[in-house]
C-alpha atoms as a PDB file:
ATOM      1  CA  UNK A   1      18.070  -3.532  11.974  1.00  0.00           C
ATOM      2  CA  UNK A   2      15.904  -7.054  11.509  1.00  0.00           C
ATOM      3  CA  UNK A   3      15.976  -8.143   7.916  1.00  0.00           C
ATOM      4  CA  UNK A   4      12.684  -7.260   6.093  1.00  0.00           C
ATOM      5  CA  UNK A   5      11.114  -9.563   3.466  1.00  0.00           C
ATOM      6  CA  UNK A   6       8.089  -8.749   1.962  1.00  0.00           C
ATOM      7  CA  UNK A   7       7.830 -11.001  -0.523  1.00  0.00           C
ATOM      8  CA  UNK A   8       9.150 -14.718   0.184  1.00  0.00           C
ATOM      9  CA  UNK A   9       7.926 -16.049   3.487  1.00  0.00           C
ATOM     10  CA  UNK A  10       8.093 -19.387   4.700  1.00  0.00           C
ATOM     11  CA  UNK A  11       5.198 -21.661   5.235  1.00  0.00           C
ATOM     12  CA  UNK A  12       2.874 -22.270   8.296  1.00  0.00           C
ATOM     13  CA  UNK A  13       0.149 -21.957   9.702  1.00  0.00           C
ATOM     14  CA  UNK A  14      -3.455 -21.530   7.709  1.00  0.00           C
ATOM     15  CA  UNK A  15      -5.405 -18.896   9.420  1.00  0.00           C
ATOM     16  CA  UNK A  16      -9.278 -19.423   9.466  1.00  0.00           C
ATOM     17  CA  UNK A  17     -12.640 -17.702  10.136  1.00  0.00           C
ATOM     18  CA  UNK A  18     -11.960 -15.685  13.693  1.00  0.00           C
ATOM     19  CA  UNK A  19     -15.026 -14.720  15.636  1.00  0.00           C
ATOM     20  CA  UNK A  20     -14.402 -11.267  17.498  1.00  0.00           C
ATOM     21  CA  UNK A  21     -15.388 -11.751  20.703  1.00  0.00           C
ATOM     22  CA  UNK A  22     -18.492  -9.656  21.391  1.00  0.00           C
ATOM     23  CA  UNK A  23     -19.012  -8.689  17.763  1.00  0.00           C
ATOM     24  CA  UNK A  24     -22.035  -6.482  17.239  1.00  0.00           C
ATOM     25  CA  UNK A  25     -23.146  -7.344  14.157  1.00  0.00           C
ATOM     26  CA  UNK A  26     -22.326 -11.432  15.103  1.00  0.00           C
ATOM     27  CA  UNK A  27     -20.339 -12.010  11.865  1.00  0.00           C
ATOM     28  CA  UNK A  28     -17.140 -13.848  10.995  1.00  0.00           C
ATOM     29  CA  UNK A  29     -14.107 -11.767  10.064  1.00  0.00           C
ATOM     30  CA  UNK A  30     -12.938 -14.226   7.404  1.00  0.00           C
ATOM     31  CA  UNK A  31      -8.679 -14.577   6.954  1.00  0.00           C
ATOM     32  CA  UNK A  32      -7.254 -16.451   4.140  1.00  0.00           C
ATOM     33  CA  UNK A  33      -3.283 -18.107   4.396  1.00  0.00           C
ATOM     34  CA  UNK A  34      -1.199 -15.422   4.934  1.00  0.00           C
ATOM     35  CA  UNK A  35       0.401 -15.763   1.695  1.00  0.00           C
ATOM     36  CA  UNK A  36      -2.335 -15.126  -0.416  1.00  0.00           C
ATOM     37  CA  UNK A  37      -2.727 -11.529   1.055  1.00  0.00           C
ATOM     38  CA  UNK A  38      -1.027  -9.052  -1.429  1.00  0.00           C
ATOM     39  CA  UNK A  39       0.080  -6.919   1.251  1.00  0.00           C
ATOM     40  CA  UNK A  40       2.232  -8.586   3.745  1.00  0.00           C
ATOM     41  CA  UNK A  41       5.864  -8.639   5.283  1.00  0.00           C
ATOM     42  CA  UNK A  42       7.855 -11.033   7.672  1.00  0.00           C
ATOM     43  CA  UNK A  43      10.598  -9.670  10.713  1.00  0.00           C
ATOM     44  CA  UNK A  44      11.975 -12.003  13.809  1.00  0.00           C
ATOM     45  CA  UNK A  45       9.579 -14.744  12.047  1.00  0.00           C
ATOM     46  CA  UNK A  46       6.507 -12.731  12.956  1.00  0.00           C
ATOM     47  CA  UNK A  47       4.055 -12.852   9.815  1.00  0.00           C
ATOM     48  CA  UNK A  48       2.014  -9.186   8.966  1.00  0.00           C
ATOM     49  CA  UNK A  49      -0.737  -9.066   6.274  1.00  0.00           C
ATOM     50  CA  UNK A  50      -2.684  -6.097   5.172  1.00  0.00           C
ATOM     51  CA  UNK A  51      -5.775  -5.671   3.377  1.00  0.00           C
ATOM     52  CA  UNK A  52      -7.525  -2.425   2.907  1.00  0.00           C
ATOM     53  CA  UNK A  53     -11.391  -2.437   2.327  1.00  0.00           C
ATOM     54  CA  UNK A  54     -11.837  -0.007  -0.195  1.00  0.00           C
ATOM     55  CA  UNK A  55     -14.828  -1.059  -2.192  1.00  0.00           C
ATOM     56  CA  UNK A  56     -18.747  -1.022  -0.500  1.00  0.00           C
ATOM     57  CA  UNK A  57     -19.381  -4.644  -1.099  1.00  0.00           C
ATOM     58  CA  UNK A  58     -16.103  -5.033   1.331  1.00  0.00           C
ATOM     59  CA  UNK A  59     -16.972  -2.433   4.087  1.00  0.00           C
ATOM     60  CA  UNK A  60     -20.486  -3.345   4.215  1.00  0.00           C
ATOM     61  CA  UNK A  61     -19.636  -7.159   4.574  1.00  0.00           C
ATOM     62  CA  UNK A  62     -17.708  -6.229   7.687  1.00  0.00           C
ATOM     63  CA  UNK A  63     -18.921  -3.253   9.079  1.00  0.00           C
ATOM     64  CA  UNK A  64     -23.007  -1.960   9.059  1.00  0.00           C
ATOM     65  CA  UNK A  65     -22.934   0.995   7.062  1.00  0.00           C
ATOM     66  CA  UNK A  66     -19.365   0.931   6.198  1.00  0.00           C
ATOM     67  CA  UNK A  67     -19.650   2.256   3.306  1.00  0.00           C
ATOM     68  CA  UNK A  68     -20.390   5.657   4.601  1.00  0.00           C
ATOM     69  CA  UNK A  69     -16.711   5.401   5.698  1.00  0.00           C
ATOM     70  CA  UNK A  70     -15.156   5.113   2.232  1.00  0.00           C
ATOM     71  CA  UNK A  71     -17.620   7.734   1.326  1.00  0.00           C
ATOM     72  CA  UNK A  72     -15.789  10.411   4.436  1.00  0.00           C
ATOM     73  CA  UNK A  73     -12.261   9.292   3.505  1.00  0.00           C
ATOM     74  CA  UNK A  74     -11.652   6.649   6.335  1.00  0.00           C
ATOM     75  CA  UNK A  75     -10.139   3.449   4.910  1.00  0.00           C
ATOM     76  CA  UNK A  76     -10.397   0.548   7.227  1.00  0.00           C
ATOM     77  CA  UNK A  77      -7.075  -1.804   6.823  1.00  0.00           C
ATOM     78  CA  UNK A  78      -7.294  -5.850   8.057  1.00  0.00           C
ATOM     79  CA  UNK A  79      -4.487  -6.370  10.207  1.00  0.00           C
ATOM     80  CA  UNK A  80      -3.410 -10.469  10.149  1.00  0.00           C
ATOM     81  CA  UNK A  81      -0.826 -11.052  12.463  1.00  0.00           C
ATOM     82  CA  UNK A  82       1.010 -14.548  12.766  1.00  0.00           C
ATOM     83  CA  UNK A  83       2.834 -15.077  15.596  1.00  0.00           C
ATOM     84  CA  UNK A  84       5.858 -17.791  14.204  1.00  0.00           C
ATOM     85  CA  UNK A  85       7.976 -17.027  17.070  1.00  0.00           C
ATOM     86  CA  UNK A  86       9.062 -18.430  20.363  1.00  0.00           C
ATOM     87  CA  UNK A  87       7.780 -15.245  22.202  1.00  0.00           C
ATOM     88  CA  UNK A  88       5.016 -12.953  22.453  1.00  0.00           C
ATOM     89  CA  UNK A  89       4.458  -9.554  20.822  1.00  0.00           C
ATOM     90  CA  UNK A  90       2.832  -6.977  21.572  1.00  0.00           C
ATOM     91  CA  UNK A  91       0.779  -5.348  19.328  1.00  0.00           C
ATOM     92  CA  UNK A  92      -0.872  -1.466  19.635  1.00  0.00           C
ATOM     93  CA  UNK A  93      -3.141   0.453  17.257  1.00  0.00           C
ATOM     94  CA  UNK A  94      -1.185   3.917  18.620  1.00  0.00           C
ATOM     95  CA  UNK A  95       1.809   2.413  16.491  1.00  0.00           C
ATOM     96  CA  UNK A  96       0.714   2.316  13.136  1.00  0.00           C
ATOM     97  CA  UNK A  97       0.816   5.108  10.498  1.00  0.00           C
ATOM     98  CA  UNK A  98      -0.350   5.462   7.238  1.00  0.00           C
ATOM     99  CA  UNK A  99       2.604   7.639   4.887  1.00  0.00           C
ATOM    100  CA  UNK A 100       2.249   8.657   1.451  1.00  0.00           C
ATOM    101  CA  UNK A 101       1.560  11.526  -1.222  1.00  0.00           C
ATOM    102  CA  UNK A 102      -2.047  11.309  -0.299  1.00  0.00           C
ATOM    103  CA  UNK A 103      -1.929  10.829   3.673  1.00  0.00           C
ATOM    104  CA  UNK A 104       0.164  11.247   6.355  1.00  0.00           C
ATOM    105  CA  UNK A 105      -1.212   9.873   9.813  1.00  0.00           C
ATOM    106  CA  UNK A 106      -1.633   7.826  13.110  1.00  0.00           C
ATOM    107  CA  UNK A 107      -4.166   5.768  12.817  1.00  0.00           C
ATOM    108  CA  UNK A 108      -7.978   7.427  14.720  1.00  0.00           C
ATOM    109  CA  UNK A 109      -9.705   5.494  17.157  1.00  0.00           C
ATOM    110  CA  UNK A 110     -13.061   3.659  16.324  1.00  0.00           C
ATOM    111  CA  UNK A 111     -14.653   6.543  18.057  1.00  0.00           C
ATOM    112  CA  UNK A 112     -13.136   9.888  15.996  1.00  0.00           C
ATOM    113  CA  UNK A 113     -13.862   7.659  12.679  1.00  0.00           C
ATOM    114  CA  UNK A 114     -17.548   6.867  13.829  1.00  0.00           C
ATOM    115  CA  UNK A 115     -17.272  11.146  15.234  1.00  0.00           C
ATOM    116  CA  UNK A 116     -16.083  11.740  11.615  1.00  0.00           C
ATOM    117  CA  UNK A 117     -18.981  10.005   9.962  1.00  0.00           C
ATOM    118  CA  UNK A 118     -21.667  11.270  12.342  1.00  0.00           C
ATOM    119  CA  UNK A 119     -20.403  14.699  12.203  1.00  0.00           C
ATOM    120  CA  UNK A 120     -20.618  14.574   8.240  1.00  0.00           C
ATOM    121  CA  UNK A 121     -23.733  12.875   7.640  1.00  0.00           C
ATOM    122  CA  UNK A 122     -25.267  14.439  10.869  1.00  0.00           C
ATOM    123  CA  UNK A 123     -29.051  14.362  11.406  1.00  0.00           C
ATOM    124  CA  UNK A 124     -29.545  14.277   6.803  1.00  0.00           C
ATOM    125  CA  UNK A 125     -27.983  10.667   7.196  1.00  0.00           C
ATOM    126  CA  UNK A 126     -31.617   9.056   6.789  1.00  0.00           C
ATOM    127  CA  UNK A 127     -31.470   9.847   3.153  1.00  0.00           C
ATOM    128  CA  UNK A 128     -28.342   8.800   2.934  1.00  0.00           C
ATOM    129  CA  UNK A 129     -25.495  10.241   0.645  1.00  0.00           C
ATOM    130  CA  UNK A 130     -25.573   6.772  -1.156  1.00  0.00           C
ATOM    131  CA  UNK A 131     -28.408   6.242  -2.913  1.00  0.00           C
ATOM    132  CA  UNK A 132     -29.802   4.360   0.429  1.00  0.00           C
ATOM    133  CA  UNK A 133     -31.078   4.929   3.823  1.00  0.00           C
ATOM    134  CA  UNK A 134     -28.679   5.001   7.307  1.00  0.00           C
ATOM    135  CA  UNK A 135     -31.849   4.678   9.667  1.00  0.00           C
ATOM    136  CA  UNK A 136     -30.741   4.886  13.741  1.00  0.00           C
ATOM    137  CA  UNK A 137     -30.266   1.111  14.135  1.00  0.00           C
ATOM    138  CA  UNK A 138     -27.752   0.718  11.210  1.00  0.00           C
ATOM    139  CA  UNK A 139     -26.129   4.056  12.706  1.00  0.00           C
ATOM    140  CA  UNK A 140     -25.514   2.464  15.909  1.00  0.00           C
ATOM    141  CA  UNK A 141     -24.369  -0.818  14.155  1.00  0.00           C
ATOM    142  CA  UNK A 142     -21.248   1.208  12.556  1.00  0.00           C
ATOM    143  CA  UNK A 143     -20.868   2.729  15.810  1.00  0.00           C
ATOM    144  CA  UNK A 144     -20.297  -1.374  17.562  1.00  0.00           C
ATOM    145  CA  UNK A 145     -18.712  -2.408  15.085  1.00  0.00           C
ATOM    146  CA  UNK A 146     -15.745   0.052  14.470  1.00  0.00           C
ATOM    147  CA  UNK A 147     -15.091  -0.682  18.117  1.00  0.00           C
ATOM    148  CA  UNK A 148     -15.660  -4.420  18.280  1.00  0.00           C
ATOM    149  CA  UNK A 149     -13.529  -4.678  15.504  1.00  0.00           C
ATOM    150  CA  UNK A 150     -10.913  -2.128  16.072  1.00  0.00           C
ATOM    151  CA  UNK A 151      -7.173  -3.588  16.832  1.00  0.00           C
ATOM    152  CA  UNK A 152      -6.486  -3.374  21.106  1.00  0.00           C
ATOM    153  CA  UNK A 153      -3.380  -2.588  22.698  1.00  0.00           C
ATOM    154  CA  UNK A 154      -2.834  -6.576  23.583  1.00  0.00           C
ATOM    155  CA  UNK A 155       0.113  -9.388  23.326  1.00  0.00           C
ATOM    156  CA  UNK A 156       0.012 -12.559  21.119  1.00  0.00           C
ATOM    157  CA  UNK A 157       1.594 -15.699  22.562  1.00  0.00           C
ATOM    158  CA  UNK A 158       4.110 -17.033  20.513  1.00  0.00           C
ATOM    159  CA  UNK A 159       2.119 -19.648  17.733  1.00  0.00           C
ATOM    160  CA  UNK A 160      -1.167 -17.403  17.805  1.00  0.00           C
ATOM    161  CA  UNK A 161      -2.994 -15.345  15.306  1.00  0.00           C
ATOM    162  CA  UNK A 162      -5.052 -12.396  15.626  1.00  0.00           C
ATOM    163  CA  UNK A 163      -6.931 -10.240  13.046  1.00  0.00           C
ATOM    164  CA  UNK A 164      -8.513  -7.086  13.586  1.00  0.00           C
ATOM    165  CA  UNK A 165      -8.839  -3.498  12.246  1.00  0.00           C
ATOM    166  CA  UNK A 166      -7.240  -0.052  12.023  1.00  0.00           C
ATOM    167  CA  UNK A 167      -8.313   3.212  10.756  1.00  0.00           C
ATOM    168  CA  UNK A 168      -6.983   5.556   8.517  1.00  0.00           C
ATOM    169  CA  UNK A 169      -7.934   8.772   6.889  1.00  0.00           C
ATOM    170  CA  UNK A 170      -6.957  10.417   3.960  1.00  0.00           C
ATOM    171  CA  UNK A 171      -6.535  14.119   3.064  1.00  0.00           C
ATOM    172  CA  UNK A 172      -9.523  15.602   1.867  1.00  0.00           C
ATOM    173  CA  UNK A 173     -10.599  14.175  -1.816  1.00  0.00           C
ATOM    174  CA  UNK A 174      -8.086  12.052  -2.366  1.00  0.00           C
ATOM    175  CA  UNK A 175      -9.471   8.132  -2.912  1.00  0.00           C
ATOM    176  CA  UNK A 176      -6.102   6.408  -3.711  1.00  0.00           C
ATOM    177  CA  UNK A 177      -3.581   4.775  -1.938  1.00  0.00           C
ATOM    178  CA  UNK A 178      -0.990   4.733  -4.288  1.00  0.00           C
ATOM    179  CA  UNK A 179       2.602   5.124  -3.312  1.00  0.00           C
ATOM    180  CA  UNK A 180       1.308   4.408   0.413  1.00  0.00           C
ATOM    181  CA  UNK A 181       3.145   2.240   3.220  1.00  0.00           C
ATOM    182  CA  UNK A 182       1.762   1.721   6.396  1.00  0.00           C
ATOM    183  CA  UNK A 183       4.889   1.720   9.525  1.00  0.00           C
ATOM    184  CA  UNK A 184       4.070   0.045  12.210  1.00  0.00           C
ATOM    185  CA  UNK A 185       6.605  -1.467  15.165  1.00  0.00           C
ATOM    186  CA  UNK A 186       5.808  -4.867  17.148  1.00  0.00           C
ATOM    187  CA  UNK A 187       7.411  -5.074  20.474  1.00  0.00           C
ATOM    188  CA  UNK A 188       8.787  -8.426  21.064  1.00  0.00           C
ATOM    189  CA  UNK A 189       9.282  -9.769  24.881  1.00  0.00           C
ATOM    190  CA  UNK A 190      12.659 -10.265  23.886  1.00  0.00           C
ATOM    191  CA  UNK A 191      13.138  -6.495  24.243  1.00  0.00           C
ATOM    192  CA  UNK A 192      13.778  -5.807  20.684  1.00  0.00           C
ATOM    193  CA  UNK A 193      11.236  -3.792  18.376  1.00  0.00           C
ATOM    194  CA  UNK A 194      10.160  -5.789  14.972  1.00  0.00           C
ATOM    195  CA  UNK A 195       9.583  -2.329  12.549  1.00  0.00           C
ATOM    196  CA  UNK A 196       7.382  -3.306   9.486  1.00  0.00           C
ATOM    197  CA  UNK A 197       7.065  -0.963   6.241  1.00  0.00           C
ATOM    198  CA  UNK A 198       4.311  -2.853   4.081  1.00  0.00           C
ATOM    199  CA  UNK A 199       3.379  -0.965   0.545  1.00  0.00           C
ATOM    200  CA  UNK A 200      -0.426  -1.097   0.140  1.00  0.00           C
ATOM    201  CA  UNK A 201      -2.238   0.139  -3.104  1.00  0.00           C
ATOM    202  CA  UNK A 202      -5.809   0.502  -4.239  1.00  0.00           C
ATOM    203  CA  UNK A 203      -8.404   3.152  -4.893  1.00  0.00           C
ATOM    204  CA  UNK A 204     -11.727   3.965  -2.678  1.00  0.00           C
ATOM    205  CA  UNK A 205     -14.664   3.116  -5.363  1.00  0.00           C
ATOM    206  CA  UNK A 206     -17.463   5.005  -3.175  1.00  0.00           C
ATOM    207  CA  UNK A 207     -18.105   8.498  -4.637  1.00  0.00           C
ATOM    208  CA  UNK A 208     -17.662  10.953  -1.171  1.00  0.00           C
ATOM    209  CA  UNK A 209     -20.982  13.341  -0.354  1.00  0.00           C
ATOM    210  CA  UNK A 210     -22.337  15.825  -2.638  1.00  0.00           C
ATOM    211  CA  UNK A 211     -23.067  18.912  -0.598  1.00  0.00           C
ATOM    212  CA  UNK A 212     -26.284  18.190  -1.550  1.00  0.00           C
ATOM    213  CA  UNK A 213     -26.247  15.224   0.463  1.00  0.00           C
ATOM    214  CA  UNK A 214     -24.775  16.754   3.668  1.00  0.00           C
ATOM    215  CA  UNK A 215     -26.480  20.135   4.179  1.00  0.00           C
ATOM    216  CA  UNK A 216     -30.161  20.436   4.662  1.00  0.00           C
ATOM    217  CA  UNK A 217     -32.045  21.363   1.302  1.00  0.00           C
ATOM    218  CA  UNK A 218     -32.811  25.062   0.951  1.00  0.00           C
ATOM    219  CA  UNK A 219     -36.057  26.423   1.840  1.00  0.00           C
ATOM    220  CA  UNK A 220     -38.227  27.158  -1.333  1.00  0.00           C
ATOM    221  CA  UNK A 221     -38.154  30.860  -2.110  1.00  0.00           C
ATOM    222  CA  UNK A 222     -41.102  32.678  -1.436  1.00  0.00           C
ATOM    223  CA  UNK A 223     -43.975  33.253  -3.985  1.00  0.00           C
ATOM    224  CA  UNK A 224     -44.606  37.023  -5.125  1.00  0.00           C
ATOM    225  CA  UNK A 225     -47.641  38.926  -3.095  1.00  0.00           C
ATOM    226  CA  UNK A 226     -50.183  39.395  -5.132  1.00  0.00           C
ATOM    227  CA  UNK A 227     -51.266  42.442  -5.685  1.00  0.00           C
ATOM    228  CA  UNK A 228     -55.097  43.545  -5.548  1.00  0.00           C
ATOM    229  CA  UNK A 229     -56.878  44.332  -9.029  1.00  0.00           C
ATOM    230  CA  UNK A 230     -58.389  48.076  -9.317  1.00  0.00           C
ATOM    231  CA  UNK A 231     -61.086  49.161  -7.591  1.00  0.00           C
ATOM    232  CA  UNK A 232     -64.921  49.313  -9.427  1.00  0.00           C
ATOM    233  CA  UNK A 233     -65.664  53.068  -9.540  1.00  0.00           C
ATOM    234  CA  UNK A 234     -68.937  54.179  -7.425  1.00  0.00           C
ATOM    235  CA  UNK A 235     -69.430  57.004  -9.129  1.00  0.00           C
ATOM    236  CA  UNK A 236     -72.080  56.965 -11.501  1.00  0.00           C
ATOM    237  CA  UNK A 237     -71.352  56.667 -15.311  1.00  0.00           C
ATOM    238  CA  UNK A 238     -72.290  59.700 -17.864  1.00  0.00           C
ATOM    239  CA  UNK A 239     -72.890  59.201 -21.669  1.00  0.00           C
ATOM    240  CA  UNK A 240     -73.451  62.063 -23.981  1.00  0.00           C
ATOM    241  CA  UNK A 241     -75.938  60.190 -26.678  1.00  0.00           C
ATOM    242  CA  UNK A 242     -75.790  61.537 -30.288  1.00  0.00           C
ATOM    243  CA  UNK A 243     -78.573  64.000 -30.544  1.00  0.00           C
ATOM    244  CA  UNK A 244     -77.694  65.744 -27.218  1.00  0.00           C
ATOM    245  CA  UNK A 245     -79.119  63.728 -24.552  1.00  0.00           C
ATOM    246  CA  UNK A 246     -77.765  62.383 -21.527  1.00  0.00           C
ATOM    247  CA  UNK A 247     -77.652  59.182 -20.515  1.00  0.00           C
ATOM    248  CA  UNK A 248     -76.855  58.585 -16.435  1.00  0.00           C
ATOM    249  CA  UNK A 249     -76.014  54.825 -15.715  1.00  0.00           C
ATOM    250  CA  UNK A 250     -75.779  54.492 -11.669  1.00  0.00           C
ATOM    251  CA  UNK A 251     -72.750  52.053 -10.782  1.00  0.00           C
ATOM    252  CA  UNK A 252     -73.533  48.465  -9.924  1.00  0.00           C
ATOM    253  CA  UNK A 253     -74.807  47.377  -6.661  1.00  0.00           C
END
């Protein structure tokens, strides 16, 4: 088994801005040097960071609407891969998995975590479970951008970078990653398979839903009939005065 080191790795190159090609929302997914990530590892002198977005300042910088993500339990994770080697490797979102006390899964496609969010929010979304509004055009945006940014099945020439995005979700009301890896293999055209186990920590600071927020508000209960007051009487009314006379008042008209 390749040596792992996920501390120490040796020096090269300085990743910058990288425009995804097609990108929705026409932003800059900004990468820093590899060795300021907290989250990284080294194999076969192929460099892996990882950085999970788990606050809404993060997801929203990156993805319209992302914070309704957080908010449904999907974590996006920034994969930065540096290519140090001689050789190409090949790199596939079906490989990575997200293991811990609080998840166990593949990573989902950009399509089931955009299904998972539209499913949740569904047609209440325009008030939006966080104190905002998710009107159709900002809707649509998450919808481009998950896939735009979402890591392809693709291979990176020996000396090349390439950043991009997987998906993970965690079991229902959990919002921390602690005691989490993510396992992930790179093939390398050598033949061999470069396995990476990279600890990743942090806690999802986006309260999820309220089932206020995801069912449509009752309908208000229905006021009490009111019931009719009594009837005047018709019949005409007789006093009996003092001294023995009657006095007939007819009812009025």
């Amino acid at each position: 088994m390749p040596s792992r080191d996920g501390v120490r790795v040796a020096g090269g190159l300085w990743l910058v801005a990288v425009v995804l090609a097609g990108c929705g929302g026409g932003q800059a997914i900004s990468t820093q040097p590899i060795e300021s990530y907290q989250f990284r590892q080294t194999q076969g002198g192929v460099r892996v960071a990882l950085e999970p977005l788990l606050t809404a300042a993060s997801a929203q910088a990156v993805f319209r609407g992302g914070e309704e993500l957080l908010a449904n339990g999907i974590v996006p994770v920034q994969v930065v891969i540096e290519n140090g080697s001689q050789d190409a490797v090949r790199v596939a979102a079906e490989s990575f998995r997200l293991v811990g006390q609080r998840s166990d899964g593949q990573a989902i496609s950009a399509a089931e975590a955009y299904g998972m969010v539209r499913r949740r929010v569904g047609l209440w979304g325009v008030f939006g479970p966080i104190g905002g509004v998710v009107p159709g055009l900002q809707d649509k945006g998450l919808q481009d951008d998950l896939e735009v940014r979402a890591l392809k099945e693709s291979s990176i020439p020996g000396g090349e970078s390439r950043t991009s995005f997987v998906y993970f979700v965690l079991r229902l009301g959990e919002m921390d990653l602690a005691g989490s890896h993510v396992l992930f293999t790179l093939q390398h055209s050598s033949g061999r398979d470069l396995a990476f186990d990279i600890p990743i920590a942090g806690r999802i600071d986006v309260a999820p839903p309220s089932k206020a927020s995801t069912h449509p508000p009752a309908p208000a209960a229905p006021a009490p009939p009111t019931l009719p007051g009594p009837t005047p009487s018709r019949e005409p009314t007789v006093i009996h005065g003092a001294g023995g006379g009657v006095i007939i008042r007819s009812p009025s008209p």
